[in-house]
C-alpha atoms as a PDB file:
ATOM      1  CA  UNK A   1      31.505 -15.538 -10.201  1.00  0.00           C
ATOM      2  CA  UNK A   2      28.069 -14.661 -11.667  1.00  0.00           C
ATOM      3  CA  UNK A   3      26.823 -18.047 -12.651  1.00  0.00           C
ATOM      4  CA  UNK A   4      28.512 -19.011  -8.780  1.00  0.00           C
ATOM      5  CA  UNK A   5      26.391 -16.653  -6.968  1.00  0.00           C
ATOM      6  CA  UNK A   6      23.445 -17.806  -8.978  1.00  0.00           C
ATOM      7  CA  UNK A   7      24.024 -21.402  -8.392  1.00  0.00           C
ATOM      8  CA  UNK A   8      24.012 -20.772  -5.161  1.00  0.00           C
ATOM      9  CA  UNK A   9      21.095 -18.459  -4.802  1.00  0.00           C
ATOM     10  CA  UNK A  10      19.107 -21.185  -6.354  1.00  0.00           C
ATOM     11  CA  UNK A  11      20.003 -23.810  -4.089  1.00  0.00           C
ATOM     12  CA  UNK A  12      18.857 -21.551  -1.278  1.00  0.00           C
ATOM     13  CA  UNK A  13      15.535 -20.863  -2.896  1.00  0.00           C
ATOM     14  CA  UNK A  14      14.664 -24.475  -3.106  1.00  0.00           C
ATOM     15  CA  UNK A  15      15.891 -25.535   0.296  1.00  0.00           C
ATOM     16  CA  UNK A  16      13.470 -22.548   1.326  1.00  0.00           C
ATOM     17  CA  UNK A  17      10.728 -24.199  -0.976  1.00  0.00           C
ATOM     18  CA  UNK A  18      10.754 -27.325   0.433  1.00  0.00           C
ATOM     19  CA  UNK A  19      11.289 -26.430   3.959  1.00  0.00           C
ATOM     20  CA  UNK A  20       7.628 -24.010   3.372  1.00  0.00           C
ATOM     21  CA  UNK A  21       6.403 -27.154   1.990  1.00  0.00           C
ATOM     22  CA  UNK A  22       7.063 -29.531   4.439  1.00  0.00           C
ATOM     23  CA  UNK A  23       5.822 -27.008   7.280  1.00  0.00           C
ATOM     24  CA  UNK A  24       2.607 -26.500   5.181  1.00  0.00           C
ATOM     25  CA  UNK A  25       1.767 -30.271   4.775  1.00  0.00           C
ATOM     26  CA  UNK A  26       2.342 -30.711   8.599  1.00  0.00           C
ATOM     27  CA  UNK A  27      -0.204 -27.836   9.419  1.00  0.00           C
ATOM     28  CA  UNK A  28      -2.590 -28.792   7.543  1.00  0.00           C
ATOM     29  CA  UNK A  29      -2.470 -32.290   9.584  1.00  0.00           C
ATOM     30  CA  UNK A  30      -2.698 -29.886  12.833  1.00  0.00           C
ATOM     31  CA  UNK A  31      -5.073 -28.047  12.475  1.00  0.00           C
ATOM     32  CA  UNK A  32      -6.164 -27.834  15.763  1.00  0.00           C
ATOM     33  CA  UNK A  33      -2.686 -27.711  17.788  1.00  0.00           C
ATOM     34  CA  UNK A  34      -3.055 -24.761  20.310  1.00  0.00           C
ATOM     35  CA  UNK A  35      -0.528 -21.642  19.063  1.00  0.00           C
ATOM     36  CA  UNK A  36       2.223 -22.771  21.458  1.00  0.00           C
ATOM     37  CA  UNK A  37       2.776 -26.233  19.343  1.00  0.00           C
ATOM     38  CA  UNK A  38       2.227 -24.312  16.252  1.00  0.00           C
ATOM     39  CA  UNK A  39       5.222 -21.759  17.123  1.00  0.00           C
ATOM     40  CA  UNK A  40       7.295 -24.877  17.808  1.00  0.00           C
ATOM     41  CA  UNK A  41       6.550 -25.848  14.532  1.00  0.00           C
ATOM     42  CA  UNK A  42       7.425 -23.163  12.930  1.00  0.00           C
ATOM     43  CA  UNK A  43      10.818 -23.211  14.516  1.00  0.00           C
ATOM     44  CA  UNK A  44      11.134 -26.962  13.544  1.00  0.00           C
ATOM     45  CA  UNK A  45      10.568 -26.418   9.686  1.00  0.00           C
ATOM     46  CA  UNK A  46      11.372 -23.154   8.779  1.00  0.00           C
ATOM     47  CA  UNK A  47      14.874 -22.832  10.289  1.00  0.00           C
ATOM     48  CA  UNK A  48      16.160 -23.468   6.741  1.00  0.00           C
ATOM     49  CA  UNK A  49      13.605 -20.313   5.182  1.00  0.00           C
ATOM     50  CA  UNK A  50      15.060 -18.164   8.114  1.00  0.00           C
ATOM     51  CA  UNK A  51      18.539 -18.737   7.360  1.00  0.00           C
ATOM     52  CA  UNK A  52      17.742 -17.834   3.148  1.00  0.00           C
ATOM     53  CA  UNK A  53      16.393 -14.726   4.433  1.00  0.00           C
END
């Protein structure tokens, strides 16, 4: 059950990894979106880093 639950924390932490990642690369792209786009952004990539936390 141990080696389970770490498995699976794992697999959370890099599908949080990537997701912070991909958001980063894209914002660095943007730079000068106004803070509306940028919120929609956020909500695009980091649904997965939401859902680990």
């Amino acid at each position: 059950m141990k080696k389970a639950m770490m498995n699976w924390a794992e697999k959370m932490m890099l599908a949080a990894h990537k997701a912070a990642n991909r958001y980063q690369a894209v914002m660095q792209q943007e730079k000068d979106l106004p803070l509306a786009k940028k919120n929609m952004l956020y909500g695009r990539y980091l649904k997965d880093m939401d859902e680990v936390l």
